[in-house]
Every structure is written in structure tokens, then in C-alpha cells.
C-alpha atoms as a PDB file:
ATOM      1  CA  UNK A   1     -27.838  14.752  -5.096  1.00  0.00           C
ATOM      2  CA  UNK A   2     -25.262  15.057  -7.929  1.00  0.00           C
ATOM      3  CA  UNK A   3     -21.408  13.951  -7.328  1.00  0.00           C
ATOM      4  CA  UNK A   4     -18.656  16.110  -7.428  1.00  0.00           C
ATOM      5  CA  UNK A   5     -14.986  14.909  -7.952  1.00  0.00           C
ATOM      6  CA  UNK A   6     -12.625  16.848  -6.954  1.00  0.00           C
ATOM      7  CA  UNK A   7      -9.540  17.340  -9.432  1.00  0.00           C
ATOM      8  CA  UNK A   8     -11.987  17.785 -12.169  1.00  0.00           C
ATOM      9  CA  UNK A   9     -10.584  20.900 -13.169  1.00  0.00           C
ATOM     10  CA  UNK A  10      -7.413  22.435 -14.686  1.00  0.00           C
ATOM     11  CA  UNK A  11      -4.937  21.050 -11.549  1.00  0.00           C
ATOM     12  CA  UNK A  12      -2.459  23.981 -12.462  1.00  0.00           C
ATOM     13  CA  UNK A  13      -5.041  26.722 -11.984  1.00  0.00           C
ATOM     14  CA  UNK A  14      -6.015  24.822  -8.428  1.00  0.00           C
ATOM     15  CA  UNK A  15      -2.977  24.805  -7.438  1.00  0.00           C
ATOM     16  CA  UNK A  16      -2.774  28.369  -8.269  1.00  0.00           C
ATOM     17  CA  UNK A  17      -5.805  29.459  -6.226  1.00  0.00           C
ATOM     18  CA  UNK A  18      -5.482  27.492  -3.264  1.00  0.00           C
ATOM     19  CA  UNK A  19      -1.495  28.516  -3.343  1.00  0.00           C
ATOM     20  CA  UNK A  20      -2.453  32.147  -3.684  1.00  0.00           C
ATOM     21  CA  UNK A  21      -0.101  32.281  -6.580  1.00  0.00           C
ATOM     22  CA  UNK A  22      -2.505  32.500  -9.226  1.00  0.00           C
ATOM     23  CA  UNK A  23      -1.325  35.781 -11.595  1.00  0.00           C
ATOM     24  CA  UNK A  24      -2.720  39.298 -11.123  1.00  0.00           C
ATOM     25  CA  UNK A  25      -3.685  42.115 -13.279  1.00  0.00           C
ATOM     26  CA  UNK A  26      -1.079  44.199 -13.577  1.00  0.00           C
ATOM     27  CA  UNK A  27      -3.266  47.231 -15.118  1.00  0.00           C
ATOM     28  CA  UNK A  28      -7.146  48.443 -15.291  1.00  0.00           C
ATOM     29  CA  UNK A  29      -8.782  49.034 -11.961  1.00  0.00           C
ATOM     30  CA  UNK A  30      -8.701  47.938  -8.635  1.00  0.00           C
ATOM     31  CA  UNK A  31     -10.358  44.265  -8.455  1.00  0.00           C
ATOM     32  CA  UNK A  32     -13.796  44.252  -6.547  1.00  0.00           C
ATOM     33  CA  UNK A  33     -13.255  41.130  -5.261  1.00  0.00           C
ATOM     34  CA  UNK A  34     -11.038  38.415  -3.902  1.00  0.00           C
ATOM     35  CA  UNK A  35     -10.870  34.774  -3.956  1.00  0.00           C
ATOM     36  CA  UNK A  36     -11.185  34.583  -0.462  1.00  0.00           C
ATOM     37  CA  UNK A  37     -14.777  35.810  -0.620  1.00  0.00           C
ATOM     38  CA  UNK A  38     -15.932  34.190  -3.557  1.00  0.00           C
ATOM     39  CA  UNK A  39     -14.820  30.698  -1.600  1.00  0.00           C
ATOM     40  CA  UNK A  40     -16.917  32.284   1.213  1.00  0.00           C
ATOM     41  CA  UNK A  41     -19.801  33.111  -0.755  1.00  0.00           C
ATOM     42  CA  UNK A  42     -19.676  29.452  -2.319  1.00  0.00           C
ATOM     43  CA  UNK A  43     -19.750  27.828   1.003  1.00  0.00           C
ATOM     44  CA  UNK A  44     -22.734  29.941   2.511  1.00  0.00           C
ATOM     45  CA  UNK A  45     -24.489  28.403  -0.799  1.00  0.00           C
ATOM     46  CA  UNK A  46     -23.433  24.903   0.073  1.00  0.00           C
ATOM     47  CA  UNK A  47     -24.269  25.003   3.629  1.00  0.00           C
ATOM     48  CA  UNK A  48     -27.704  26.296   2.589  1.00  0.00           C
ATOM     49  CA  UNK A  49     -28.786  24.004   0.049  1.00  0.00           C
ATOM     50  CA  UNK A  50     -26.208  21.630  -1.008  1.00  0.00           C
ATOM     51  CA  UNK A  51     -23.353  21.557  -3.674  1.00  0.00           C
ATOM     52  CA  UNK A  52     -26.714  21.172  -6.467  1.00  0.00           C
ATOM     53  CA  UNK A  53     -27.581  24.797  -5.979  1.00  0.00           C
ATOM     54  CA  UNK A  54     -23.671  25.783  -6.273  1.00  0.00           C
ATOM     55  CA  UNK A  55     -23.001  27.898  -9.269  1.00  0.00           C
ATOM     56  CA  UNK A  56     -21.375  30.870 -10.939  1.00  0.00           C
ATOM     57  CA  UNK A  57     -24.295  32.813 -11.618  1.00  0.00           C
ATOM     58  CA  UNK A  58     -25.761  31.915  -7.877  1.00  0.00           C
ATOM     59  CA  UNK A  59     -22.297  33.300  -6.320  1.00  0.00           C
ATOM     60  CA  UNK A  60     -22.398  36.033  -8.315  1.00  0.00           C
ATOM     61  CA  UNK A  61     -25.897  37.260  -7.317  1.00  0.00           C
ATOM     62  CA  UNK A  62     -24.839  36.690  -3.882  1.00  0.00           C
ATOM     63  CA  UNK A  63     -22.233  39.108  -4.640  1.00  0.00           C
ATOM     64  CA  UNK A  64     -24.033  41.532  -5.967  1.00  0.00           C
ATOM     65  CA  UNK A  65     -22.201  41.614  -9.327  1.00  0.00           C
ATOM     66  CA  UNK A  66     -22.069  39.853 -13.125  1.00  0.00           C
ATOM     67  CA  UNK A  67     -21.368  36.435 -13.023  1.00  0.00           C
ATOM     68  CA  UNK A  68     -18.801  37.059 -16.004  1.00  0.00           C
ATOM     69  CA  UNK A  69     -16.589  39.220 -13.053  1.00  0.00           C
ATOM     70  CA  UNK A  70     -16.708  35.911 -11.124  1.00  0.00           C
ATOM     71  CA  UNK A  71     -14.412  33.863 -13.874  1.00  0.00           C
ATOM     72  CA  UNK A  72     -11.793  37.078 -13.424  1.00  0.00           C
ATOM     73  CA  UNK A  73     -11.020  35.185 -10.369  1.00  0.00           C
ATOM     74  CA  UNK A  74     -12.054  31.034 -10.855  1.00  0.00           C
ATOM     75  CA  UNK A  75     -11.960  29.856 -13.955  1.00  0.00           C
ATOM     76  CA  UNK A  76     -14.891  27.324 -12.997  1.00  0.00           C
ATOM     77  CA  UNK A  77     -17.052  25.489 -10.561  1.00  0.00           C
ATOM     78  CA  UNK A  78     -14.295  22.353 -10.339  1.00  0.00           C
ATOM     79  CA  UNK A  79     -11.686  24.502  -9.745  1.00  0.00           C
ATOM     80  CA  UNK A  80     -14.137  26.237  -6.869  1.00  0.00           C
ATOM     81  CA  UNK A  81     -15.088  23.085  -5.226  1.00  0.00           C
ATOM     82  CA  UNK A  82     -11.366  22.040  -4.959  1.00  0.00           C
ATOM     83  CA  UNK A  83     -10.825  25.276  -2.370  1.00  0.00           C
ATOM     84  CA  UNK A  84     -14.298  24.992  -0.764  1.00  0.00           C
ATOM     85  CA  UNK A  85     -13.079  21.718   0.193  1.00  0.00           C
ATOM     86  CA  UNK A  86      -9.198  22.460   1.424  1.00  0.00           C
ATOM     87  CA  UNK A  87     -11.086  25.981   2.789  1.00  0.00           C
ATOM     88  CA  UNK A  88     -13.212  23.613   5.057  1.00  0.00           C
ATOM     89  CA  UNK A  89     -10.575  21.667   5.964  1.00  0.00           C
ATOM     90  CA  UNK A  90      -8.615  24.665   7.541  1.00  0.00           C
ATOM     91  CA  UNK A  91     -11.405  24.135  10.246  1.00  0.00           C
ATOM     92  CA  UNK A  92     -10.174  21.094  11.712  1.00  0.00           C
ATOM     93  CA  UNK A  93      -8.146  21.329  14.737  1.00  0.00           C
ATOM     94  CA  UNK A  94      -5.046  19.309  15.475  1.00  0.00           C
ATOM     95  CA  UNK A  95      -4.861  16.919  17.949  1.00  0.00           C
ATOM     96  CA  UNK A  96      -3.088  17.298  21.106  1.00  0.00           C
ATOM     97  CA  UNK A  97      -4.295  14.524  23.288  1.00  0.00           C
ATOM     98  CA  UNK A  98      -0.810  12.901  25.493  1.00  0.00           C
ATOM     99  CA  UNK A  99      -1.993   9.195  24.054  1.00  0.00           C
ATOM    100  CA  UNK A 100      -2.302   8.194  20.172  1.00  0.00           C
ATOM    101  CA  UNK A 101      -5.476   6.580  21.177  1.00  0.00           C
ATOM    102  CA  UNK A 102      -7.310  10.103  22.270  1.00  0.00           C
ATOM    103  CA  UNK A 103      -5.547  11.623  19.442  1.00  0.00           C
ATOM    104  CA  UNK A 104      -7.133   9.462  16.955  1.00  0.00           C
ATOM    105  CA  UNK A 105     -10.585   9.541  18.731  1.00  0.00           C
ATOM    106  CA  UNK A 106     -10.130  13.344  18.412  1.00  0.00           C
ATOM    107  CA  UNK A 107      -9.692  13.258  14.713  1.00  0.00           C
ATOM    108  CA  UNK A 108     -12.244  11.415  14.531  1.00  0.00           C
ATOM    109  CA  UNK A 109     -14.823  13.270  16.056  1.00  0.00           C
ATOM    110  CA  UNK A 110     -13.873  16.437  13.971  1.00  0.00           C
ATOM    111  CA  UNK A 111     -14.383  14.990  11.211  1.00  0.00           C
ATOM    112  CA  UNK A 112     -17.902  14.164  12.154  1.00  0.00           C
ATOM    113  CA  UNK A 113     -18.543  17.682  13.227  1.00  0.00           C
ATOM    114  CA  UNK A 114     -17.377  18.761  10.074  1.00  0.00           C
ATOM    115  CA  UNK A 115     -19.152  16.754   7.559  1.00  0.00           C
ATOM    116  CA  UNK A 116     -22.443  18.065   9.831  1.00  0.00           C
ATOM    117  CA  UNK A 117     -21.623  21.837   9.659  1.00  0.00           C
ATOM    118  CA  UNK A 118     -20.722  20.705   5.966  1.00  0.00           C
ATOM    119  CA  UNK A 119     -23.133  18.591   4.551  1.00  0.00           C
ATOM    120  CA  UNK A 120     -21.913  19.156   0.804  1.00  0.00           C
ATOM    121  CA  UNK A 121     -18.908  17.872   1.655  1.00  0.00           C
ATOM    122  CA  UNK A 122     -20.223  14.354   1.374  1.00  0.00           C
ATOM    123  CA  UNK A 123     -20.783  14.939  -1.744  1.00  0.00           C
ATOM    124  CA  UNK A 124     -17.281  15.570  -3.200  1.00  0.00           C
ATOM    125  CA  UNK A 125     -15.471  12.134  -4.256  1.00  0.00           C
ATOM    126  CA  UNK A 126     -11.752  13.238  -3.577  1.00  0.00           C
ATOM    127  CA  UNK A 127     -10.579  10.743  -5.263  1.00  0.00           C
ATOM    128  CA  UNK A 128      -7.723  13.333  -6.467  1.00  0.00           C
ATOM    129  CA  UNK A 129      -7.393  15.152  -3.552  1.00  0.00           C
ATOM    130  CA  UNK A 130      -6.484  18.923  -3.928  1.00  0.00           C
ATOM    131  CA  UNK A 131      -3.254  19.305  -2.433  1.00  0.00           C
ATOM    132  CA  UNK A 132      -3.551  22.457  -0.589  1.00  0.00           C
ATOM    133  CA  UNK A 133      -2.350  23.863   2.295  1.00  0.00           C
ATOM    134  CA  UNK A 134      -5.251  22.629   4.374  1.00  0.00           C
ATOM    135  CA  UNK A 135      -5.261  19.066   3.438  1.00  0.00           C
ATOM    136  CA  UNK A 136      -1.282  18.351   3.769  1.00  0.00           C
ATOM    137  CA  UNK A 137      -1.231  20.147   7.084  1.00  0.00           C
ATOM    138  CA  UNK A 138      -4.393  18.069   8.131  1.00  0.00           C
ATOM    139  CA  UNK A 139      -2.523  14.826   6.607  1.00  0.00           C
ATOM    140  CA  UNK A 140       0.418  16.208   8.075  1.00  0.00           C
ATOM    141  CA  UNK A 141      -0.686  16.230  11.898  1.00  0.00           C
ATOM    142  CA  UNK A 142      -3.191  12.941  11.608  1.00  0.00           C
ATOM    143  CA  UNK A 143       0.633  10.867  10.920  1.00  0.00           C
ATOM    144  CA  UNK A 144       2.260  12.946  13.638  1.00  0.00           C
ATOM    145  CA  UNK A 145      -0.767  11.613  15.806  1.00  0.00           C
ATOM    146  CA  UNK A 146       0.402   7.914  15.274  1.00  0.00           C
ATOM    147  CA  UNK A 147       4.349   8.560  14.900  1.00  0.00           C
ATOM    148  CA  UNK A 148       7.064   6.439  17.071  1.00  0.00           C
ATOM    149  CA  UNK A 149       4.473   3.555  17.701  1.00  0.00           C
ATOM    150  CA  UNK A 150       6.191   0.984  15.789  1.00  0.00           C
ATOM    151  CA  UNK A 151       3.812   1.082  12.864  1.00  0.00           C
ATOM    152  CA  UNK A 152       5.691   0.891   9.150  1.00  0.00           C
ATOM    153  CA  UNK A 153       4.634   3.894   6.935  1.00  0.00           C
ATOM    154  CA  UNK A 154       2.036   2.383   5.210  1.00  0.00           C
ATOM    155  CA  UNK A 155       0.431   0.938   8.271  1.00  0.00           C
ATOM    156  CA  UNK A 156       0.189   4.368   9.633  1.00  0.00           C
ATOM    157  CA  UNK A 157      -1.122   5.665   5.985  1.00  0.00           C
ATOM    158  CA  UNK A 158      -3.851   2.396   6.154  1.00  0.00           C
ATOM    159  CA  UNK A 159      -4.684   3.317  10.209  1.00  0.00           C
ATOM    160  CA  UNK A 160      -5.301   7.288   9.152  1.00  0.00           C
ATOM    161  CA  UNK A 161      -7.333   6.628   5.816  1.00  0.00           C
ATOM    162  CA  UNK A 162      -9.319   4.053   8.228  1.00  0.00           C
ATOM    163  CA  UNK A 163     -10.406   6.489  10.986  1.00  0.00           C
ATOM    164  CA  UNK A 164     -11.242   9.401   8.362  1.00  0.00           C
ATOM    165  CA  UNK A 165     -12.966   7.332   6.563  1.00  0.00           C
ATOM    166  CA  UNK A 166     -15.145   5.403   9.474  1.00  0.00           C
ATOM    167  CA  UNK A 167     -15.971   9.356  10.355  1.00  0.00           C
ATOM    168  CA  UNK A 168     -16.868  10.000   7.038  1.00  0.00           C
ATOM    169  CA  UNK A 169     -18.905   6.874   6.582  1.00  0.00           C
ATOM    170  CA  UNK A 170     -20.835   7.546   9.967  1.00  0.00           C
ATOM    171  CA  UNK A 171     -21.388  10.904   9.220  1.00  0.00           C
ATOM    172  CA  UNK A 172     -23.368  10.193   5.860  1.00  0.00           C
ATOM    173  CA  UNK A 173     -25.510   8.022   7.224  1.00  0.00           C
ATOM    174  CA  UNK A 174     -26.167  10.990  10.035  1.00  0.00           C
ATOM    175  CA  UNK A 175     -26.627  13.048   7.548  1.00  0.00           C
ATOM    176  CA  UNK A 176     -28.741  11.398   5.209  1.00  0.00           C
ATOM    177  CA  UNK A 177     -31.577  10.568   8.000  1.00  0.00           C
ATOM    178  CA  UNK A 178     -31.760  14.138   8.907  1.00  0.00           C
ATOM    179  CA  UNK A 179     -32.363  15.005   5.531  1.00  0.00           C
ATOM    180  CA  UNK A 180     -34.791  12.165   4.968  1.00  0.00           C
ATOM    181  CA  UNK A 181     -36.787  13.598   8.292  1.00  0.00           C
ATOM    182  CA  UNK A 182     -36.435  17.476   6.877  1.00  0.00           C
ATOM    183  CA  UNK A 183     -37.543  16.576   3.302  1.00  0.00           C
ATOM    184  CA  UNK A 184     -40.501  14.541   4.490  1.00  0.00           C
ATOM    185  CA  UNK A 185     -41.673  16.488   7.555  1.00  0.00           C
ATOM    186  CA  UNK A 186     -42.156  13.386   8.855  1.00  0.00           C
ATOM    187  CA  UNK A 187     -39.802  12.023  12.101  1.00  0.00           C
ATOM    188  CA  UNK A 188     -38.582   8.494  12.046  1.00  0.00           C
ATOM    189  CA  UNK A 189     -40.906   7.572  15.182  1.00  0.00           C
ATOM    190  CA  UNK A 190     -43.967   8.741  13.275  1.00  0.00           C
ATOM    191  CA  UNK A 191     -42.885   7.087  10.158  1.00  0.00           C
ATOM    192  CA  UNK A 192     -42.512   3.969  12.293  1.00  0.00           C
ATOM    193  CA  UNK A 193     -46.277   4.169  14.094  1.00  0.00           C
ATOM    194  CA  UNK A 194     -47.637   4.502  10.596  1.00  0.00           C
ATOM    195  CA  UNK A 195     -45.819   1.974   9.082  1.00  0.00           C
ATOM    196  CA  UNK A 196     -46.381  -1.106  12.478  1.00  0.00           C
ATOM    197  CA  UNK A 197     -49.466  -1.754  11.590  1.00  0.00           C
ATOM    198  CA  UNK A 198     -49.370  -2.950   8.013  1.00  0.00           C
ATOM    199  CA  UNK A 199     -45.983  -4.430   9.018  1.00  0.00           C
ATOM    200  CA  UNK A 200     -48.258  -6.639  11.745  1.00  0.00           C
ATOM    201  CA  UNK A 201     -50.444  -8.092   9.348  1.00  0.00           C
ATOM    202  CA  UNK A 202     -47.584  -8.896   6.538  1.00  0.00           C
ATOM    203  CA  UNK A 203     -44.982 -10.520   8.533  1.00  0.00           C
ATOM    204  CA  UNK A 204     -44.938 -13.155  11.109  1.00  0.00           C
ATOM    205  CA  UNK A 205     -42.094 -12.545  13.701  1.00  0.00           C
ATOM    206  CA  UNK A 206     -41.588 -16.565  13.339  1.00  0.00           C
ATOM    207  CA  UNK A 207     -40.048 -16.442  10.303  1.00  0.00           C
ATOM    208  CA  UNK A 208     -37.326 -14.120  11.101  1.00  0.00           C
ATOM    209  CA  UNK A 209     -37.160 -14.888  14.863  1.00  0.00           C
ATOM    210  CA  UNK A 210     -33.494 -13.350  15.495  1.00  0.00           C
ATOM    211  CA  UNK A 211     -34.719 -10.304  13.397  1.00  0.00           C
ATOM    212  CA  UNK A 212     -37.736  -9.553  15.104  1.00  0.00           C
ATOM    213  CA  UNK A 213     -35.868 -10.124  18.696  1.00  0.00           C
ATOM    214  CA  UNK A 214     -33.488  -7.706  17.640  1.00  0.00           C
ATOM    215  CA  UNK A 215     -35.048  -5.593  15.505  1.00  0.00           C
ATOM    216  CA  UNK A 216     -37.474  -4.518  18.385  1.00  0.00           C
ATOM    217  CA  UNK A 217     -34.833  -4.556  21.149  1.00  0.00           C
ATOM    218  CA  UNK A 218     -32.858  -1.764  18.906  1.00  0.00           C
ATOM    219  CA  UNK A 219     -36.299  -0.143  17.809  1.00  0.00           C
ATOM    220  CA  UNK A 220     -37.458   0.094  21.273  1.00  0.00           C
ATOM    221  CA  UNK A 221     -33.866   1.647  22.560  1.00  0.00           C
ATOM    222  CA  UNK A 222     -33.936   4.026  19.097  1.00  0.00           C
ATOM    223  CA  UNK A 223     -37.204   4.805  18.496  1.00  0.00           C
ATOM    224  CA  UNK A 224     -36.265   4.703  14.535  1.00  0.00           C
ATOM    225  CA  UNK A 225     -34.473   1.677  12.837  1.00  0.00           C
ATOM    226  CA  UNK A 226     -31.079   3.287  13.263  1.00  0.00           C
ATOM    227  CA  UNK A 227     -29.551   5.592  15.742  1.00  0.00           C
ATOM    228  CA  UNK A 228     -26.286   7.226  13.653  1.00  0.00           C
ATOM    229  CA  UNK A 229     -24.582   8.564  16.646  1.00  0.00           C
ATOM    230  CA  UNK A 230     -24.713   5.548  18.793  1.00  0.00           C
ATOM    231  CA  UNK A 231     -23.318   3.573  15.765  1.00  0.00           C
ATOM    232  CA  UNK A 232     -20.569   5.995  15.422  1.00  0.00           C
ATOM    233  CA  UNK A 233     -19.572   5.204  19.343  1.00  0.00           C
ATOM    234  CA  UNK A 234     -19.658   2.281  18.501  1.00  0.00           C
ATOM    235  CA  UNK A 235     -17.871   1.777  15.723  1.00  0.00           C
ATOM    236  CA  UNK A 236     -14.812   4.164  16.657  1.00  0.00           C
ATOM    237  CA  UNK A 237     -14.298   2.353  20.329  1.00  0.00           C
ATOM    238  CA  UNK A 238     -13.883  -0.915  18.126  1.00  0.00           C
ATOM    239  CA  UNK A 239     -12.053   0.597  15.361  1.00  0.00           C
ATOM    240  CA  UNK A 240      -9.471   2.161  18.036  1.00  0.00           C
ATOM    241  CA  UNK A 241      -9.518  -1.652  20.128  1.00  0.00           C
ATOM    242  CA  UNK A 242      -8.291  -3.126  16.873  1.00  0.00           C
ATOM    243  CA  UNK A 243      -6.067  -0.269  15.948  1.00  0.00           C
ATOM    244  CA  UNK A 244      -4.949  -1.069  19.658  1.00  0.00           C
ATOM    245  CA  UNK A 245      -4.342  -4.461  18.689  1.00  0.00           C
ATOM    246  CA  UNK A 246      -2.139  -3.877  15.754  1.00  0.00           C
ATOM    247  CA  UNK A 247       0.241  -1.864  17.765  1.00  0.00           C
ATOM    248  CA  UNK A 248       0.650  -4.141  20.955  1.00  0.00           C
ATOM    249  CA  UNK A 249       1.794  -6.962  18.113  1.00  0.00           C
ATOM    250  CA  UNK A 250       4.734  -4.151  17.196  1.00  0.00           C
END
């Protein structure tokens, strides 16, 4: 799958779209379309097969109209995928948990749910995140989840980026073994039975004893080599301990 960076584009004519300032046509006839639907087009094509398949003329047919009409309205794909993403972000819901710790462990778990409904998503580096009215409210509420526990500002800036990212991280790897199953046809469990036999004659438990102890232990509870959501438990309930940590030192 191809990367996508976000801020690619002309950053005044973002700003524009995901603003709603972006200039008008004062004469000639009534515009067909909107933005609003062209970002909604977009993101049906994303959810269906991925950021790869994402492009003018594939909106436009979706449309039902040139693909030329489409650049009346975004000048380009990088422009596009900067208000897919801040678009997708409006989905998130604030927390409003009475302790920081469920308030973080609720961000958390949207973000998980949202890279799933989302898949392309993980493909967008935001590296230069598009600053639109999605992503600073989001920002916005994540602080206001942490604020008044004694943490400096770039402690609390350090705890947020570490949550969203953990979710973000956990959610790939969720993601990517689905799509290794749906591509192949082939489940994890039945990739395993076909593979333990060769894997038998090839390598003698003895030589990696703590592997092979473990290895089956986890294989036996997973029935695959990993189990994504159980590692995402995981992780955030020691992520959250340590974040814990931080603030009883305060």
C-alpha cells in the first residue's frame, strides 16, 4: 500500500477547504456539487478499497460527472486527503469519564474503532497535520482530559501523543492481520496447521527452549501467533499504570 503525507498539498487551499472559506463563483450556473460530498464520495472509496484506489477520475464516476468538474472544487488528491482525514476525525467523541484515567482509556479506544471503520487512515503519515476544525477540537479535548493534574505542558503534549499513538500502533497491526486473512482466504489457524508440520521436522524446541515454552503457551491461548486485541488490553492498562505513575510523582 502506497503512503500518503498529509500537507502535501498547497496548505493555503487546505486551509481553505477544510475552513469552508475557499472562494466561490460569483457568476455562471448553480454548482452541482459541494465539497462536502466530494469528501463523502472520497471516503466511501477509501473504506472500500484503500487510499490506492482514491482518485479524481474514481470520485468523479462515483458522482456521476467529468472528473475535470471535480478540480472546480479540490484542486487535488493531497489537498482531498487532508479533509478526508480532519472529516474522519469529526467522528471521535469527547471524553467525559469523572477520572483522567477513564478519559484517556476512552480516547484510546476511539481511536482504535476509528482506524478499523477507517482502514486508509493508517496510511496517511501526518507528519504535517492539517489543522482543521476536527483535529484542534480533538487535540483540544484529549489536553482538557489530562488538565489540573500537575503535569507541565509538554508532559501533557508527550502523555496525549503517547496514547494516540499506542492506539494507532495497535490498530495497524489489527488491521494488517485482517487483511493478510482477507487477501489470502486463508485464517491464521489454518495457516498455522499447514505450516506445524514442516516447522516439526526443522526446528528442535531445545534450541530455543523459552521460545518454544512460550511460543505454544500464547499459540495455544491465540490460535494464531498474535492476538491484536488482547495486545491492545494489554498494552493500554500498562501504558495508563505508568502514565499513573508519572502523576503520583507530581
Amino acid at each position: 500500500m502506497t503512503t500518503e503525507y498529509s500537507g502535501a498539498g498547497d496548505p493555503k487551499r487546505s486551509l481553505e477547504l477544510l475552513w469552508g472559506v475557499q472562494a466561490r463563483p460569483r457568476r455562471g450556473p448553480k454548482p452541482r456539487l459541494t465539497v462536502e460530498e466530494i469528501v463523502r464520495a472520497a471516503v466511501e472509496v477509501a473504506d472500500a478499497d484503500g487510499l490506492d484506489a482514491l482518485s479524481m477520475r474514481r470520485i468523479a464516476d462515483e458522482l456521476g460527472v467529468a472528473t475535470m468538474s471535480i478540480y472546480t472544487y479540490v484542486p487535488g488528491k493531497a489537498e482531498l486527503i487532508d479533509v478526508m482525514l480532519d472529516r474522519a476525525l469529526g467522528e471521535l467523541t469527547p471524553p467525559s469519564a469523572p477520572t483522567w484515567r477513564a478519559r484517556l482509556e476512552h480516547i484510546a479506544r476511539e481511536g482504535w474503532a476509528l482506524f478499523h471503520r477507517h482502514p486508509w487512515m493508517l496510511q496517511i503519515a501526518v507528519a504535517r497535520p492539517p489543522m482543521g476544525p476536527n483535529m484542534l477540537a480533538k487535540y483540544e479535548y484529549e489536553l482538557g482530559a489530562i488538565e489540573g493534574l500537575g503535569l507541565s505542558d509538554l508532559e501533557m503534549d508527550s502523555v496525549i501523543a503517547l496514547v494516540t499513538g499506542f492506539a494507532e500502533s495497535a490498530a495497524r497491526g489489527s488491521v494488517n492481520a485482517a487483511e493478510a486473512e482477507r487477501r489470502s482466504g486463508v485464517s491464521d489457524l489454518e495457516w498455522w496447521e499447514a505450516t506445524a508440520p514442516l516447522l516439526e521436522q526443522v526446528i528442535d524446541p531445545a534450541d530455543y527452549p523459552i521460545g518454544s515454552r512460550v511460543g505454544t503457551a500464547a499459540g495455544q491461548e491465540y490460535n494464531s501467533a498474535v492476538a491484536p486485541g488482547r495486545a491492545f488490553e494489554f498494552g493500554l492498562a500498562r501504558i495508563l499504570d505508568g502514565i499513573e505513575s508519572l502523576i503520583a510523582s507530581r
